[in-house]
C-alpha atoms as a PDB file:
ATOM      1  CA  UNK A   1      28.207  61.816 -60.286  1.00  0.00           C
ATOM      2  CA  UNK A   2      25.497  61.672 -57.903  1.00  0.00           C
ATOM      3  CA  UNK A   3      26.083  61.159 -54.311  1.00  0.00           C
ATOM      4  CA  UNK A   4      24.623  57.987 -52.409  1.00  0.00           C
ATOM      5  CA  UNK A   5      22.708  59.184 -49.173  1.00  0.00           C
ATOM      6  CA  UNK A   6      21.180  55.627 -48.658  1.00  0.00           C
ATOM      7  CA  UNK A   7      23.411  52.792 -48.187  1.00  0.00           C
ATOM      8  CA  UNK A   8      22.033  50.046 -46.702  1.00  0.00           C
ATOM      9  CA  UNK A   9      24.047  47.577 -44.535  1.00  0.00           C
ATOM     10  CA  UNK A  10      23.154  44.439 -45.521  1.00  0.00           C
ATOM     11  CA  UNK A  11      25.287  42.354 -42.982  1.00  0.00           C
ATOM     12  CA  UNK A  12      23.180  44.060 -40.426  1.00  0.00           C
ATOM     13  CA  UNK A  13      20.386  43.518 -41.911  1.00  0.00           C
ATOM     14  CA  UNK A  14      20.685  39.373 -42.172  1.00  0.00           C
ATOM     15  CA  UNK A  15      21.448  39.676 -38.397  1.00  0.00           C
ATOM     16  CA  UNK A  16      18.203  41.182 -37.598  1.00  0.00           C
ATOM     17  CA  UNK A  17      16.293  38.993 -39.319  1.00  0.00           C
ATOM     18  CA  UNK A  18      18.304  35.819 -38.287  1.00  0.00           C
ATOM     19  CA  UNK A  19      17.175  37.058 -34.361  1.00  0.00           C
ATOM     20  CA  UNK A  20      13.529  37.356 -35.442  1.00  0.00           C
ATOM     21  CA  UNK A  21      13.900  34.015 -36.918  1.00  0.00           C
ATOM     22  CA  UNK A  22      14.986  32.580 -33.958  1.00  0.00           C
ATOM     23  CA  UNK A  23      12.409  34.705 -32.088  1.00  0.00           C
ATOM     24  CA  UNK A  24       9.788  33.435 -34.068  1.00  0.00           C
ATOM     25  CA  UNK A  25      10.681  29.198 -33.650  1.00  0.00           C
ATOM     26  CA  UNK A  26      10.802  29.921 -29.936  1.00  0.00           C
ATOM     27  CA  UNK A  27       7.366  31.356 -30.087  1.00  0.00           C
ATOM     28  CA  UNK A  28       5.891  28.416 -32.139  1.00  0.00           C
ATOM     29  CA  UNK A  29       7.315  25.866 -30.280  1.00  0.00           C
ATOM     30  CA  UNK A  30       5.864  27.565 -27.019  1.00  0.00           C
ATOM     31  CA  UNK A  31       2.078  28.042 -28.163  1.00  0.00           C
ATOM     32  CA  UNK A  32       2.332  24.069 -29.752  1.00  0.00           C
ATOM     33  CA  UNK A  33       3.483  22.898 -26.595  1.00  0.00           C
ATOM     34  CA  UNK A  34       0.184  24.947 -24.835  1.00  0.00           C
ATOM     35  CA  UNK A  35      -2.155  23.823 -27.214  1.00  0.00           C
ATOM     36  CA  UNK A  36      -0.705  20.019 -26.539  1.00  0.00           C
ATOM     37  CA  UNK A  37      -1.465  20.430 -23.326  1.00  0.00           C
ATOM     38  CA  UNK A  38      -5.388  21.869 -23.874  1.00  0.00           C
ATOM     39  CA  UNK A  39      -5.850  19.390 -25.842  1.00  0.00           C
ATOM     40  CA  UNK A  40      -4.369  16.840 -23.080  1.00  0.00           C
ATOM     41  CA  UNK A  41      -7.372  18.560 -21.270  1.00  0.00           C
ATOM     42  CA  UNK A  42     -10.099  18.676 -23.011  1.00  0.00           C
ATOM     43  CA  UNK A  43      -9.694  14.934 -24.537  1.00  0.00           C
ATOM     44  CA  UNK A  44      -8.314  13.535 -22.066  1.00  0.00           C
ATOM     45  CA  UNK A  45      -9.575  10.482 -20.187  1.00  0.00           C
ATOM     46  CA  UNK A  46     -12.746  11.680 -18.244  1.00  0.00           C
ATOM     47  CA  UNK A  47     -11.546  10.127 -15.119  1.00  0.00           C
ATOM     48  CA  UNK A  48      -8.421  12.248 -14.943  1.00  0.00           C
ATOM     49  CA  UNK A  49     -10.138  14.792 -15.987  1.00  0.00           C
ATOM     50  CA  UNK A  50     -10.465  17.806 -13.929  1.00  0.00           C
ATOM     51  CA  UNK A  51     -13.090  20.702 -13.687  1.00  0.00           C
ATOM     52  CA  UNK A  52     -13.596  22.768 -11.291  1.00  0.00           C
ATOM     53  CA  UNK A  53     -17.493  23.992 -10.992  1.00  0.00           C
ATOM     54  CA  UNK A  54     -19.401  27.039 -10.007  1.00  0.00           C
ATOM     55  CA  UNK A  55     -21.773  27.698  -7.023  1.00  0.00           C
ATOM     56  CA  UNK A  56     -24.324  28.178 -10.028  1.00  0.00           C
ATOM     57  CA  UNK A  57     -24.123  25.198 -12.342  1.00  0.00           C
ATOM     58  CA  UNK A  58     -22.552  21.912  -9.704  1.00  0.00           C
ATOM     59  CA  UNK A  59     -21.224  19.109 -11.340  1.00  0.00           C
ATOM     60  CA  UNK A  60     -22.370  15.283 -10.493  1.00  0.00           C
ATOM     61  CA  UNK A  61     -18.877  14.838  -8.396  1.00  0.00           C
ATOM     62  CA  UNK A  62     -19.123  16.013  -5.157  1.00  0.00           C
ATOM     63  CA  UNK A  63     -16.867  17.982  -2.602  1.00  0.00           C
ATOM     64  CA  UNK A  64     -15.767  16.629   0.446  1.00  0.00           C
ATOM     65  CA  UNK A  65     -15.552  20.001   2.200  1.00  0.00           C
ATOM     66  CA  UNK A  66     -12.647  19.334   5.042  1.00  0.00           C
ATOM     67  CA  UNK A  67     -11.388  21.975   6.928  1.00  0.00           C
ATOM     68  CA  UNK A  68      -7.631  22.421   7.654  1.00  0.00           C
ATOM     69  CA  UNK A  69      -8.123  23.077  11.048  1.00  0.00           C
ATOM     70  CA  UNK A  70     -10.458  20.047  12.008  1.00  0.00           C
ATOM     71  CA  UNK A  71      -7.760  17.655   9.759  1.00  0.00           C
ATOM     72  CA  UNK A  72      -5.052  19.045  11.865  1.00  0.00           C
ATOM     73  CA  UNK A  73      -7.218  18.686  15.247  1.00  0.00           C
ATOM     74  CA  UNK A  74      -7.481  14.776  14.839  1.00  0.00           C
ATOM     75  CA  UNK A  75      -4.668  12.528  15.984  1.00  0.00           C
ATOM     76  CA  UNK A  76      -3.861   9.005  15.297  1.00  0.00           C
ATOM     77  CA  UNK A  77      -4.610   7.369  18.560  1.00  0.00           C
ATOM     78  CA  UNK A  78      -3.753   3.230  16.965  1.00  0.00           C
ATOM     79  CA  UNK A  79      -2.029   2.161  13.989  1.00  0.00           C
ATOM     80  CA  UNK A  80      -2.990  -1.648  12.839  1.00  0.00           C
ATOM     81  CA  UNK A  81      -0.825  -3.458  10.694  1.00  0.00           C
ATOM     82  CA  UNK A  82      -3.062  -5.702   8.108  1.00  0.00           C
ATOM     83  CA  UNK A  83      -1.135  -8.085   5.880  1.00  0.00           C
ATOM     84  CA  UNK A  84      -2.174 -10.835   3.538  1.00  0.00           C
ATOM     85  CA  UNK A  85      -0.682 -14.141   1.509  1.00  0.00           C
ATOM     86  CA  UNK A  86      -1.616 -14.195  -2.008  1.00  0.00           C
ATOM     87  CA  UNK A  87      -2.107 -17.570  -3.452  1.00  0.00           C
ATOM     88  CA  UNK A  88      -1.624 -18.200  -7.051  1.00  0.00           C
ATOM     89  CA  UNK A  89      -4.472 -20.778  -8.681  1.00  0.00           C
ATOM     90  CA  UNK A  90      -3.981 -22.866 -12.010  1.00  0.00           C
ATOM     91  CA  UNK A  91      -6.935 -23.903 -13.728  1.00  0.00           C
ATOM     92  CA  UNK A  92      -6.123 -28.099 -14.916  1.00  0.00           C
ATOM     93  CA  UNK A  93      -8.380 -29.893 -17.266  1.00  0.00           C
ATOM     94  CA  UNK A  94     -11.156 -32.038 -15.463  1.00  0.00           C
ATOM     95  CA  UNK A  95     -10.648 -35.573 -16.396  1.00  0.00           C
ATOM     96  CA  UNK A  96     -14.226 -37.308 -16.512  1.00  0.00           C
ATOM     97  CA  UNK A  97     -15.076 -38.881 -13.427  1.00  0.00           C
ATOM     98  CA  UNK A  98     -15.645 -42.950 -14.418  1.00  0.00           C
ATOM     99  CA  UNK A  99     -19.546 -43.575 -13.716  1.00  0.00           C
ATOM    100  CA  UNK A 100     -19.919 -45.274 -10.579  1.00  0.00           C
ATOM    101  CA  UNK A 101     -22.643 -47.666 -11.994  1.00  0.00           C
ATOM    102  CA  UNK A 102     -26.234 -47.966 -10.818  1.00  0.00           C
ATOM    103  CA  UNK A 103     -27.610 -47.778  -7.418  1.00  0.00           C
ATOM    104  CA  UNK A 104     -27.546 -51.311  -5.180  1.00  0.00           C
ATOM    105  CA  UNK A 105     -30.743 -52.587  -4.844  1.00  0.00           C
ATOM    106  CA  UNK A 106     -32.465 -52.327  -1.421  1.00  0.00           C
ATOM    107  CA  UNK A 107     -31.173 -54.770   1.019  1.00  0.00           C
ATOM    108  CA  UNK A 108     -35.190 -55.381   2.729  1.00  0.00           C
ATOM    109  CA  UNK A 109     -36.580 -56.830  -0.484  1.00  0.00           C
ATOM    110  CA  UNK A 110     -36.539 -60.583  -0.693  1.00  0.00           C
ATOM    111  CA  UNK A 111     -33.332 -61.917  -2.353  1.00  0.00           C
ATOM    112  CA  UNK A 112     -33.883 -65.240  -4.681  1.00  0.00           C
ATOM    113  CA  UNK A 113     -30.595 -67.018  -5.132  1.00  0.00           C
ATOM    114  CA  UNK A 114     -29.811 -69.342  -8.230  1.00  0.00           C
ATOM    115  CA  UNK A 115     -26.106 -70.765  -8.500  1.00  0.00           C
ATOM    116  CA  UNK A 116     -24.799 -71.088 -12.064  1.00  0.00           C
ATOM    117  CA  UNK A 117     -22.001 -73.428 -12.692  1.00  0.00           C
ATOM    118  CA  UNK A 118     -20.596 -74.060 -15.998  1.00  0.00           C
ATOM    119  CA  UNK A 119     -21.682 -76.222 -18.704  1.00  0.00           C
ATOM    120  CA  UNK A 120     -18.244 -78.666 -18.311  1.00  0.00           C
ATOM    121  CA  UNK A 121     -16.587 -80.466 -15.518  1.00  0.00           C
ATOM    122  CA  UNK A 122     -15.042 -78.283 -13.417  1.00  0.00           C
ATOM    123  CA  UNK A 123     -13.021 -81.065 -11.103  1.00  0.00           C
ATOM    124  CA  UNK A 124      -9.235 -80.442 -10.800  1.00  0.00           C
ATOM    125  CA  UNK A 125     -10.132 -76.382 -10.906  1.00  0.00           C
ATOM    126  CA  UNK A 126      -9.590 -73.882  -8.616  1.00  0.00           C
ATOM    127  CA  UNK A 127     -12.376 -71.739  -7.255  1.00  0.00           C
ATOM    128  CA  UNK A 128     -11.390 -67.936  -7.456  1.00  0.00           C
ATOM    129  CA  UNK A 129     -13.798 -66.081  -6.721  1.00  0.00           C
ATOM    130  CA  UNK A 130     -18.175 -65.542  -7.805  1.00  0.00           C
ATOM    131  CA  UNK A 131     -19.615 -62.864  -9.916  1.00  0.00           C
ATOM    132  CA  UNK A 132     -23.243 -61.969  -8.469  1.00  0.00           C
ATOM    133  CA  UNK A 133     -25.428 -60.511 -10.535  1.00  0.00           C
ATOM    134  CA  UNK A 134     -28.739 -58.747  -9.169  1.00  0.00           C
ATOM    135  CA  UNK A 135     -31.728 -58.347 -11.356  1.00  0.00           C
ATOM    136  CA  UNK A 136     -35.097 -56.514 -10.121  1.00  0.00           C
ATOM    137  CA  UNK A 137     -38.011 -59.032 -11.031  1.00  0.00           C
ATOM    138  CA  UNK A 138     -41.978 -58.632 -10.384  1.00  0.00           C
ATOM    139  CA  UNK A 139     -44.559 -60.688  -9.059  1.00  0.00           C
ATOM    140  CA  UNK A 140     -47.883 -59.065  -9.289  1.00  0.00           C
ATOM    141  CA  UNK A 141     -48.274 -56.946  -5.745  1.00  0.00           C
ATOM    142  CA  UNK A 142     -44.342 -58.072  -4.960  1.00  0.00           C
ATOM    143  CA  UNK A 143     -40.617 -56.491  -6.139  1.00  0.00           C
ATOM    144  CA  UNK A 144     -38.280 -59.360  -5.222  1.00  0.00           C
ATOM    145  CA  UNK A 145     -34.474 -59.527  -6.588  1.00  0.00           C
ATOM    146  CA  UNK A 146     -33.027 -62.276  -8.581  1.00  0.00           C
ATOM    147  CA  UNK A 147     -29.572 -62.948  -7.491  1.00  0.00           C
ATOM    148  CA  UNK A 148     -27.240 -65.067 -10.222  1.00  0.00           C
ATOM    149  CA  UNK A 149     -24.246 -65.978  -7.668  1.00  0.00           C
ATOM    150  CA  UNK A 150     -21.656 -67.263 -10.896  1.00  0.00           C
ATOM    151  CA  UNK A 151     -18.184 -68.779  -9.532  1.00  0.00           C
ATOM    152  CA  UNK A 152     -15.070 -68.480 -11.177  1.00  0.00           C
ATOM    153  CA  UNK A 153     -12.341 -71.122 -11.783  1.00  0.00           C
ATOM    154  CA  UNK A 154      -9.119 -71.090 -13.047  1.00  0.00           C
ATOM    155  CA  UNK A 155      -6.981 -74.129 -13.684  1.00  0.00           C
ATOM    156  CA  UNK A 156      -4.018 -74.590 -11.192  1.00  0.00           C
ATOM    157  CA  UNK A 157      -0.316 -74.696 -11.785  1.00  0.00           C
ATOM    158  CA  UNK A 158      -1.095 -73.714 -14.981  1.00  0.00           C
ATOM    159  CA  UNK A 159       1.139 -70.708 -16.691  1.00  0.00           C
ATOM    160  CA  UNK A 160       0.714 -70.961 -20.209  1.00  0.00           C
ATOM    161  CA  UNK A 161      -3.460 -71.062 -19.985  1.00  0.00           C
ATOM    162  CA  UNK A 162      -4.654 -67.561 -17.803  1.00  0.00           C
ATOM    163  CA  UNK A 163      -8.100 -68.304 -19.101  1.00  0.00           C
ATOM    164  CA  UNK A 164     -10.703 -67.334 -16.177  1.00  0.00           C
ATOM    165  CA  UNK A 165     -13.717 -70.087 -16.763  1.00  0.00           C
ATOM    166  CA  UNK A 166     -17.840 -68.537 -15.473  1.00  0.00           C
ATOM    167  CA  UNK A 167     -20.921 -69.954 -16.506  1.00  0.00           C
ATOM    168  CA  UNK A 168     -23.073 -67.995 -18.846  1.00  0.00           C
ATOM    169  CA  UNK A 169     -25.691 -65.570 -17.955  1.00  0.00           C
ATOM    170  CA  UNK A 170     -29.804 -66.701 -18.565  1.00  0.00           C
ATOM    171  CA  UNK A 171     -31.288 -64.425 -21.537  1.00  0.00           C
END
């Protein structure tokens, strides 16, 4: 029988390499959390971005070189105390604004007046009201204004008939 000079633990063994296992996820899990942040760094959003620059090659933001000593020189000689309401606006649908109709015709040119009554008797009615109409005529060298004055009559006492009687405009 030969003698056995090399026996190898392996209990031991599995130990060690269950450490250096461990060893090794630590270590992975630190350099992915550095290289998370570089890249946090380097593609980050360029306004949170910062990088500081050389005396040799200055970058387009600028320094605003304060000294500690004049900062802690200056005291606050008034405080002012600013505040503001903030209003909250809707923005509503326009509705269209109902044309106003055209322009009245100037009161200096001469005014011609013509009454219009209607075509049937109108004794027994009740006067209401007139409708004037103003039209713009010409007379060579003149503007004058033709002025239909139209009254309206309505039979009195009477509910059942609501009918408003005019005469009928000239064509």
């Amino acid at each position: 029988m030969q003698a056995v000079d090399n026996i190898t633990d392996y209990k031991a063994l599995s130990d060690q390499l269950l450490v250096q296992n461990n060893e090794l996820q630590i270590m992975v899990a630190t350099l992915r959390h550095e290289l998370a942040q570089m890249k946090k760094i380097i593609f980050g959003s360029r306004n949170e971005r910062f990088v500081p620059t050389d005396d040799n090659n200055p970058s387009p933001q600028l320094k605003l070189d304060l000294d500690a000593d004049t900062i802690a020189q200056c005291k606050i000689t008034a405080t002012t105390q600013i505040t503001y309401t903030r209003t909250k606006t809707e923005v509503t649908a326009n509705k269209p604004k109902a044309h106003p109709g055209r322009m009245k015709l100037p009161e200096n040119l001469r005014r011609e007046t013509i009454i219009l009554l209607p075509d049937f008797d109108v004794t027994g009615l009740k006067k209401i009201g007139e409708e004037i109409t103003e039209i713009l005529d010409l007379i060579p060298g003149e503007l004058y204004v033709k002025q239909y004055i139209r009254p309206k009559f309505i039979k009195p006492l009477s509910e059942t008939n609501d009918t408003v009687i005019t005469a009928s405009l000239p064509v």
